[in-house]
Protein backbone atom coordinates (compact mmCIF):
# COMPACT_ATOMS: atom_id res chain seq x y z
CA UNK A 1 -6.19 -92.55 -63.24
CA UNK A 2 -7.89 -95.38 -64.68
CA UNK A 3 -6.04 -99.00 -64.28
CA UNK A 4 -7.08 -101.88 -65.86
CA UNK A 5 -6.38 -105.71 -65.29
CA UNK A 6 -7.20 -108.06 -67.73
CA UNK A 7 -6.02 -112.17 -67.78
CA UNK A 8 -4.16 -114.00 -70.46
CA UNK A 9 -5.35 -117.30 -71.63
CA UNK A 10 -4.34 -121.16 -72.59
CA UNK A 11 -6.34 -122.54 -75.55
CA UNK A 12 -6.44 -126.25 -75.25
CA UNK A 13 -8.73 -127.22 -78.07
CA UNK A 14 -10.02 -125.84 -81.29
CA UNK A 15 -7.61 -123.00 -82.10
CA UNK A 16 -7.59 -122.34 -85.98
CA UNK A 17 -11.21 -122.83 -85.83
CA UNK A 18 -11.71 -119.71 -84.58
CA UNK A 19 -10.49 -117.61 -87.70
CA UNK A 20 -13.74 -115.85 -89.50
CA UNK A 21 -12.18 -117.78 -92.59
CA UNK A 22 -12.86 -120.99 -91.48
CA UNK A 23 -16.14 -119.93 -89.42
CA UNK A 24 -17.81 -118.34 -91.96
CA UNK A 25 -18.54 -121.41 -94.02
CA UNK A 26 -18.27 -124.21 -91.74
CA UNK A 27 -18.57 -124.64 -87.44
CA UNK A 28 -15.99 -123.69 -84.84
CA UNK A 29 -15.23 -124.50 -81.48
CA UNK A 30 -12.66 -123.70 -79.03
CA UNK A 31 -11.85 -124.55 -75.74
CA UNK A 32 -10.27 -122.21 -73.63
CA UNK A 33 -9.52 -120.51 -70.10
CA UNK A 34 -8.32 -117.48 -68.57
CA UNK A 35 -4.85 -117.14 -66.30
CA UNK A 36 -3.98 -115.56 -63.30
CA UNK A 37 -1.29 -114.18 -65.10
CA UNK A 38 -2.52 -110.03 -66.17
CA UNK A 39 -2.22 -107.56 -68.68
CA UNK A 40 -2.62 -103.98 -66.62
CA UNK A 41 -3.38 -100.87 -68.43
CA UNK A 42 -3.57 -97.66 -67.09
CA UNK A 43 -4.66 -94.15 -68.76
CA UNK A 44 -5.01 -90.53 -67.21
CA UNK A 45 -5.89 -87.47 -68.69
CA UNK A 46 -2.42 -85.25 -69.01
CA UNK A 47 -2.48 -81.89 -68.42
CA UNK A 48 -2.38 -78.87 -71.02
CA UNK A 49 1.19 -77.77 -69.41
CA UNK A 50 3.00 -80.93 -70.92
CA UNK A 51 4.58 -80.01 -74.21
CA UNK A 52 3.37 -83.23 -75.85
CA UNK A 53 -0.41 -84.28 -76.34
CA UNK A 54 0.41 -88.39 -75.83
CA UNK A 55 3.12 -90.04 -73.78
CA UNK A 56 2.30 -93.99 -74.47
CA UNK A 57 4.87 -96.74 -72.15
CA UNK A 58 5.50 -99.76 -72.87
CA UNK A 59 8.50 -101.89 -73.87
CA UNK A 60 9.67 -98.61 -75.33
CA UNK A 61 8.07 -94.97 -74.59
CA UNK A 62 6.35 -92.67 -77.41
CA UNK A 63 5.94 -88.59 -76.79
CA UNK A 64 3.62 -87.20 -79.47
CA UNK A 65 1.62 -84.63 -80.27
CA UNK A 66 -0.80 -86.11 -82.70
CA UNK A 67 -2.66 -89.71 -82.99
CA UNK A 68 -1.10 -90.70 -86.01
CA UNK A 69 2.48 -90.59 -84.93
CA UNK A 70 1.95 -92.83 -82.38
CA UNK A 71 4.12 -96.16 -83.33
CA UNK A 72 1.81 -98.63 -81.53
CA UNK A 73 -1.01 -99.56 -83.55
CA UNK A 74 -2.98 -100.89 -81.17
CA UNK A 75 -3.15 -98.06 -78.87
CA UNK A 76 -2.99 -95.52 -82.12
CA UNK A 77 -6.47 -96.89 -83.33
CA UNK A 78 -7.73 -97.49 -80.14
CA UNK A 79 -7.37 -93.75 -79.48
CA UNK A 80 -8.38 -92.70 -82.73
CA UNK A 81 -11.80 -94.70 -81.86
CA UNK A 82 -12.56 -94.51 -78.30
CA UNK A 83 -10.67 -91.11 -76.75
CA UNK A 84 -9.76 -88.70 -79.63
CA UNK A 85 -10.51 -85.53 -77.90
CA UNK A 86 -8.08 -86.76 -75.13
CA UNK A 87 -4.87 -85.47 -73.90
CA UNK A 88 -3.08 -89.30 -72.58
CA UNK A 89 -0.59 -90.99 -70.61
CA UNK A 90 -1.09 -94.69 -71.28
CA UNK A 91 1.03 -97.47 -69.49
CA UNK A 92 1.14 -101.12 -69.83
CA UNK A 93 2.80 -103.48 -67.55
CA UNK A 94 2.40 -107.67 -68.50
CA UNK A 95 3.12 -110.16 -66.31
CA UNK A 96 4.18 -112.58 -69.05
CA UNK A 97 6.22 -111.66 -72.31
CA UNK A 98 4.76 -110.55 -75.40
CA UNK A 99 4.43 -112.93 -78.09
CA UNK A 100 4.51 -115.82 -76.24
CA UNK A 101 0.97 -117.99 -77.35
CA UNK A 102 -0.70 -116.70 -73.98
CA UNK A 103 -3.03 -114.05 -75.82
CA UNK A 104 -0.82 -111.17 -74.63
CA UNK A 105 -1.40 -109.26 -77.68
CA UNK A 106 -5.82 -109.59 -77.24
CA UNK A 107 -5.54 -109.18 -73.50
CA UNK A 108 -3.79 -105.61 -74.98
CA UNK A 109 -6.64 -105.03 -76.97
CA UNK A 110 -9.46 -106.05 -74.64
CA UNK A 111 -7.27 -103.66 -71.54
CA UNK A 112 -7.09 -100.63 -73.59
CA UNK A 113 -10.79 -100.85 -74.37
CA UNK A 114 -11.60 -101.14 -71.27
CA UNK A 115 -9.40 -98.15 -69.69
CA UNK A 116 -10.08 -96.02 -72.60
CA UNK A 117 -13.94 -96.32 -72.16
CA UNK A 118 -13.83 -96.26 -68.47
CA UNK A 119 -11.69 -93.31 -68.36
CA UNK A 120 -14.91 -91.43 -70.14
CA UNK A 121 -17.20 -93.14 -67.26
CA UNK A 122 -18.60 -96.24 -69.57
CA UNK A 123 -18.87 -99.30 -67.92
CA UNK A 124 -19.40 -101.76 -70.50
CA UNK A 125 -20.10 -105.60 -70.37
CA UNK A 126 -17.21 -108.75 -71.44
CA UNK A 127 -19.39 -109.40 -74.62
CA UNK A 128 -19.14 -106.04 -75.48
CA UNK A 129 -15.07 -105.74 -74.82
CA UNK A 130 -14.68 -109.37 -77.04
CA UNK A 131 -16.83 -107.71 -79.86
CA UNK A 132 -14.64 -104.55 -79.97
CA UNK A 133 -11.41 -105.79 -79.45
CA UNK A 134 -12.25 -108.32 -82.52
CA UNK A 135 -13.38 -105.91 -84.56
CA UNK A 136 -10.30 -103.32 -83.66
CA UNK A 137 -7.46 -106.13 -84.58
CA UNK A 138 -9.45 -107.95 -87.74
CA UNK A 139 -10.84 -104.94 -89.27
CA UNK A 140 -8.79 -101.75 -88.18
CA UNK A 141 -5.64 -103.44 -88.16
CA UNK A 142 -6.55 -106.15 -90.78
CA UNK A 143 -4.15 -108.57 -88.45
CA UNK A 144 -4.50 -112.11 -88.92
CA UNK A 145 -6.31 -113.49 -85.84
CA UNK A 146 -8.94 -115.70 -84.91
CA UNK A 147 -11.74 -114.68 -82.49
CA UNK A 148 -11.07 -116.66 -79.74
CA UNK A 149 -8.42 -115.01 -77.28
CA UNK A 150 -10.64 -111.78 -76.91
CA UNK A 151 -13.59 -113.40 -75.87
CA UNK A 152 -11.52 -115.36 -73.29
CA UNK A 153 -9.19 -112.57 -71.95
CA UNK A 154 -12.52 -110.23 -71.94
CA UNK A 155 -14.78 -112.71 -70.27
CA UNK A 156 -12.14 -114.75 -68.25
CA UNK A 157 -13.13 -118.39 -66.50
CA UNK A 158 -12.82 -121.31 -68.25
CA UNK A 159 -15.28 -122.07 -71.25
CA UNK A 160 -16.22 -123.74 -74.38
CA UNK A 161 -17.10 -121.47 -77.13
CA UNK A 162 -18.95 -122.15 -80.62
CA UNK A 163 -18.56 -120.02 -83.62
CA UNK A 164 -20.82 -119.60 -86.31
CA UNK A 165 -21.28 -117.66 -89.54
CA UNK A 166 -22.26 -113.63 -89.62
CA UNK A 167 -19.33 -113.28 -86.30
CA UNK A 168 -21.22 -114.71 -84.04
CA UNK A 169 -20.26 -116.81 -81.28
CA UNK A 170 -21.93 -118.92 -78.10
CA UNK A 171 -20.23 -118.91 -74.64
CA UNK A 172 -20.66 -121.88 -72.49
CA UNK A 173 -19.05 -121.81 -68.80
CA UNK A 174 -17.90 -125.09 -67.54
CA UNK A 175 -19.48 -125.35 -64.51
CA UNK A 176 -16.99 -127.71 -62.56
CA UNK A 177 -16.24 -128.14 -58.80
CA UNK A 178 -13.17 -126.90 -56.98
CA UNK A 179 -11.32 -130.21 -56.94
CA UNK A 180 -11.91 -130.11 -60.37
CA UNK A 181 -10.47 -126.96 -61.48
CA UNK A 182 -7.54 -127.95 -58.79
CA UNK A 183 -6.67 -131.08 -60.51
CA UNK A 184 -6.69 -129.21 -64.41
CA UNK A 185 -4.24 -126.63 -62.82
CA UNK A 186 -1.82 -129.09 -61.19
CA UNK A 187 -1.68 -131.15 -64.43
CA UNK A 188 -0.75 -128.35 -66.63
CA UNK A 189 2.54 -127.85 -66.82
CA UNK A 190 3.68 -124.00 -68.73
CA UNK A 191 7.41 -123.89 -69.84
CA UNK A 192 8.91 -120.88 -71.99
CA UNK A 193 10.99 -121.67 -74.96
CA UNK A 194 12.84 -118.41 -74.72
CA UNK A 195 12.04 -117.18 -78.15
CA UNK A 196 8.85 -114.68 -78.92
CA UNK A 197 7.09 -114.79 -82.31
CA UNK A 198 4.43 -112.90 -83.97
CA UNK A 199 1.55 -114.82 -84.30
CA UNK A 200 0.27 -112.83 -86.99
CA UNK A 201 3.14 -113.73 -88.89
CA UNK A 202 3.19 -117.54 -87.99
CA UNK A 203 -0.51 -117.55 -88.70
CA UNK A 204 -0.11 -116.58 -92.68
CA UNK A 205 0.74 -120.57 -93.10
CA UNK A 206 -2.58 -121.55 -91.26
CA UNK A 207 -4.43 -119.60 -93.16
CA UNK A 208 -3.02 -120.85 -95.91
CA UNK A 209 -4.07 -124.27 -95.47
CA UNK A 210 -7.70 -123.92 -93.71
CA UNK A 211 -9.72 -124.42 -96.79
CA UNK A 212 -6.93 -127.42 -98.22
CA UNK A 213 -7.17 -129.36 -94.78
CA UNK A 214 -11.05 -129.26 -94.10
CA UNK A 215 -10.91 -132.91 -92.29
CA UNK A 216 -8.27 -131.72 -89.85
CA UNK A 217 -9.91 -128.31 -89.08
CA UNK A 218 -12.95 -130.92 -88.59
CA UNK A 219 -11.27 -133.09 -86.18
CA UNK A 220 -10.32 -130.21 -84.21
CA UNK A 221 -13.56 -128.84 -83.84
CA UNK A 222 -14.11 -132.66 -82.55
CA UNK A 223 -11.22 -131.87 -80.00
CA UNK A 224 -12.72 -129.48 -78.51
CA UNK A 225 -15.92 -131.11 -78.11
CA UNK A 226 -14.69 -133.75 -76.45
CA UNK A 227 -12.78 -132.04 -73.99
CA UNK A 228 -15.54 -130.52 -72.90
CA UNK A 229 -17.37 -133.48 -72.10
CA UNK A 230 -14.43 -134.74 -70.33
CA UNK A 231 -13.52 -132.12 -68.00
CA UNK A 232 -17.54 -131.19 -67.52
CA UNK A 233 -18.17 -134.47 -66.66
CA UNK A 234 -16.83 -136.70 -63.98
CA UNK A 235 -14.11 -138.54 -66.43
CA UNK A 236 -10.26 -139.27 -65.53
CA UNK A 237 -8.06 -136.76 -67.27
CA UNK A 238 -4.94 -138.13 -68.31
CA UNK A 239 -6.59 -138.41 -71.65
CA UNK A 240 -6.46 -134.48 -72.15
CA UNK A 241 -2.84 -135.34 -72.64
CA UNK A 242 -3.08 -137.43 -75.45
CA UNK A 243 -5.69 -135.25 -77.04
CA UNK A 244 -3.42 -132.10 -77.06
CA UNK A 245 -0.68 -134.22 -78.50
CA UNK A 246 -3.00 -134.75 -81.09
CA UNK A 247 -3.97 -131.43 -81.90
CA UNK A 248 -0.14 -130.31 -81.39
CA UNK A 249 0.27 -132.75 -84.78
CA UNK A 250 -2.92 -131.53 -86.17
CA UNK A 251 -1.09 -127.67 -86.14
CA UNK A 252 2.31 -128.74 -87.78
CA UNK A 253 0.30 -129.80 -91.42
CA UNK A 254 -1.58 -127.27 -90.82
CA UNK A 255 0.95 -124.95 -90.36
CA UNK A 256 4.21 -125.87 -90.80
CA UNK A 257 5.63 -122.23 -89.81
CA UNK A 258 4.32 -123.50 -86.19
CA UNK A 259 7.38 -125.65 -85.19
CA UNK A 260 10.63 -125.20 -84.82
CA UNK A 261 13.61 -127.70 -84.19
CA UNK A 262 13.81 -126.00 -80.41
CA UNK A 263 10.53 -126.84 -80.04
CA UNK A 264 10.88 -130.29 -81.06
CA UNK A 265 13.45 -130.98 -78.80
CA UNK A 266 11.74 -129.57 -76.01
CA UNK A 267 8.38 -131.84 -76.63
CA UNK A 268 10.76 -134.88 -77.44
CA UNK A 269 12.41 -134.02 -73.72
CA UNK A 270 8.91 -133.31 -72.20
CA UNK A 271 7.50 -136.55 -73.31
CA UNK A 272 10.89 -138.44 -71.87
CA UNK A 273 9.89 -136.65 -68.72
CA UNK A 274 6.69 -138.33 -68.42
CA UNK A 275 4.51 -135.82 -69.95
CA UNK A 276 1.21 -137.37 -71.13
CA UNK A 277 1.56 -135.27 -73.92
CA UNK A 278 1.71 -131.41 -74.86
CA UNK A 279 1.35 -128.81 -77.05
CA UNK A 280 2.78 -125.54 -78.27
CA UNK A 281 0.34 -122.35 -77.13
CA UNK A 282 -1.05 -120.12 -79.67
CA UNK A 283 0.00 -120.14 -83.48
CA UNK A 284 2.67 -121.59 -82.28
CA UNK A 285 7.15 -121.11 -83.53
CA UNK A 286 8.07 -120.34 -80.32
CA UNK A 287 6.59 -119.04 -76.95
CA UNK A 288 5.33 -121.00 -74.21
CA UNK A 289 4.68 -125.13 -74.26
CA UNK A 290 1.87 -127.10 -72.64
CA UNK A 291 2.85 -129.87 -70.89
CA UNK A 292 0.22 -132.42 -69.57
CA UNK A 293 1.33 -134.48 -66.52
CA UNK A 294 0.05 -137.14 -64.46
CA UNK A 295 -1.91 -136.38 -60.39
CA UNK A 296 0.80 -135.66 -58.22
CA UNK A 297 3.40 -136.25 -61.01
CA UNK A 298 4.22 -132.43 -61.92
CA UNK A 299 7.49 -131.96 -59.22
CA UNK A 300 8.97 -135.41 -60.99
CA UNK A 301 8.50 -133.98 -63.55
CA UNK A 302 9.80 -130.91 -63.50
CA UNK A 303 12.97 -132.12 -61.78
CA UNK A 304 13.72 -133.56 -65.43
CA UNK A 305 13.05 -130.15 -67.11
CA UNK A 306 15.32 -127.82 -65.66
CA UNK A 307 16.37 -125.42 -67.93
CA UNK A 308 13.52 -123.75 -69.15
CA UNK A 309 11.59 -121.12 -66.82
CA UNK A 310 8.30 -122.54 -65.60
CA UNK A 311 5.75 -120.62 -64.69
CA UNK A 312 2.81 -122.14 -61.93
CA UNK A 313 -0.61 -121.12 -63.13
CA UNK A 314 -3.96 -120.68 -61.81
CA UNK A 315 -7.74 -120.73 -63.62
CA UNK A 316 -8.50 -116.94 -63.18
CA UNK A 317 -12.19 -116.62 -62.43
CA UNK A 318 -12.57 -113.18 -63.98
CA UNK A 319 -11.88 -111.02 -67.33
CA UNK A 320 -11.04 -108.02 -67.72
CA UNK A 321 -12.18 -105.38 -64.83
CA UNK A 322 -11.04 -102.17 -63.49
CA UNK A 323 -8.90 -101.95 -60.67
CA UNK A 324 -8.49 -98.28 -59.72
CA UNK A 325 -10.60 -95.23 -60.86
């Protein structure tokens, strides 16, 4: 049996500018990091004596005995590419709900990849996982997704990434001490709304817009610049907070399928609570919000937030690896 673990991810800066749409013509940039929070796949070859060919678990579970009745697209195609001649039982557990702005649905893609390949004995690198995984949800399943949360969830750590025309894209590591990273993780503050959304679905009104709103998808790219600069260098953060506040207002003309009047009320309370400022994760409409607090501010703060679920979070070194073999 082949398991596979691979990390979700926060965006902080730049999302949008990640869609080939946008890309294509003009620069993007993103700045992102990978969770200790996992996606874990794991695939085995069944045996001929089971009277169906595929046996796929997840929130539901699939029996089949052919690739194309299998309901999940993702792990349809991904079979259809990478393990055809297979006989499969594939499970995924998540640590976090689906559809929740944490990349759940890329981390998928990047952990099936991974197990699928592996289970044939390929060992392939993060670059290579990002590529496929982008290719398998923008071109095979013609979803409507940016580039960004595979190359995160595949590569893990945190990073600033530039994209550029003809698909390709630069990965810079931040190379930042211990305090450092310490500090980021006790100023982020992760809160679920309590309702999933499909980003694919949100992100038709972005998409929308990208080509109407070129000075805002401009500033963002300018976001994401400068939050690189001020976490790599040796600048106080309570900034950041402002800045995703910022970008949070940025999203809604974007896209105004990306707020809600739950999530209003829930930045309008964070804010009360002292938040520096905040943001909505991933194409936003529901899922989980971003809080940015204050050093040694987050237990005040949370003490005036108590009905929503939080949910502690650490920078997870690492992408996507195998486990068990």
């Amino acid at each position: 049996m082949i398991i596979t673990k691979t990390p979700y991810r926060i965006s902080l800066f730049g999302g949008g500018t990640d869609y080939p749409l946008w890309f294509e013509q003009h620069s993007g940039a993103v700045l992102s990091f990978a969770i200790d929070k996992f996606c874990y796949i794991s695939v085995r070859d069944l045996p001929p004596f089971f009277s169906h060919k595929y046996r796929i678990s997840y929130s539901i579970i699939e029996s089949t005995n052919t690739v194309d009745e299998i309901q999940h697209p993702v792990v349809r195609e991904a079979i259809r590419k990478y393990a055809l001649s297979h006989s499969l039982e594939v499970q995924h557990h998540g640590d976090l709900p689906a559809m929740s702005g944490v990349g759940s649905s890329s981390s998928f893609s990047v952990g099936i990849i991974n197990s699928l390949l592996a289970l044939q004995g390929k060992i392939v690198d993060s670059r290579y996982l990002a590529n496929e995984a982008i290719y398998l949800e923008q071109n095979i399943l013609k979803e409507i997704v940016g580039s960004q949360d595979q190359i995160a969830c595949a590569v893990g750590g945190i990073n600033y990434i530039e994209f550029q025309p003809q698909s390709n894209w630069k990965l810079y590591p931040l190379k930042i001490l211990p305090d450092r990273i310490e500090e980021l993780e006790q100023r982020i503050v992760l809160l679920y709304s309590g309702k999933a959304r499909n980003s694919s679905e949100v992100s038709k009104g972005l998409i929308d817009n990208l080509k109407k709103q070129e000075k805002l998808m401009l500033r963002t790219v300018s976001l994401a610049e400068q939050g690189n600069k001020l976490i790599s260098g040796n600048f106080d953060l309570d900034s950041i907070g402002v800045m995703l506040s910022e970008s949070w207002e940025i999203k809604k003309v974007l896209n105004p399928l990306s707020t809600t009047n739950r999530l209003e009320d829930i930045f309008t309370c964070g804010i009360k609570a002292g938040a520096l400022g905040g943001k909505v994760l991933g194409a936003g409409g529901g899922g989980f919000c971003m809080f940015w607090v204050k050093k040694d501010e987050r237990d005040n703060f949370l003490r005036e937030m108590p009905n929503l679920v939080n949910v502690p979070i650490k920078i997870s070194p690492v992408g996507s690896v195998l486990v068990s073999s």
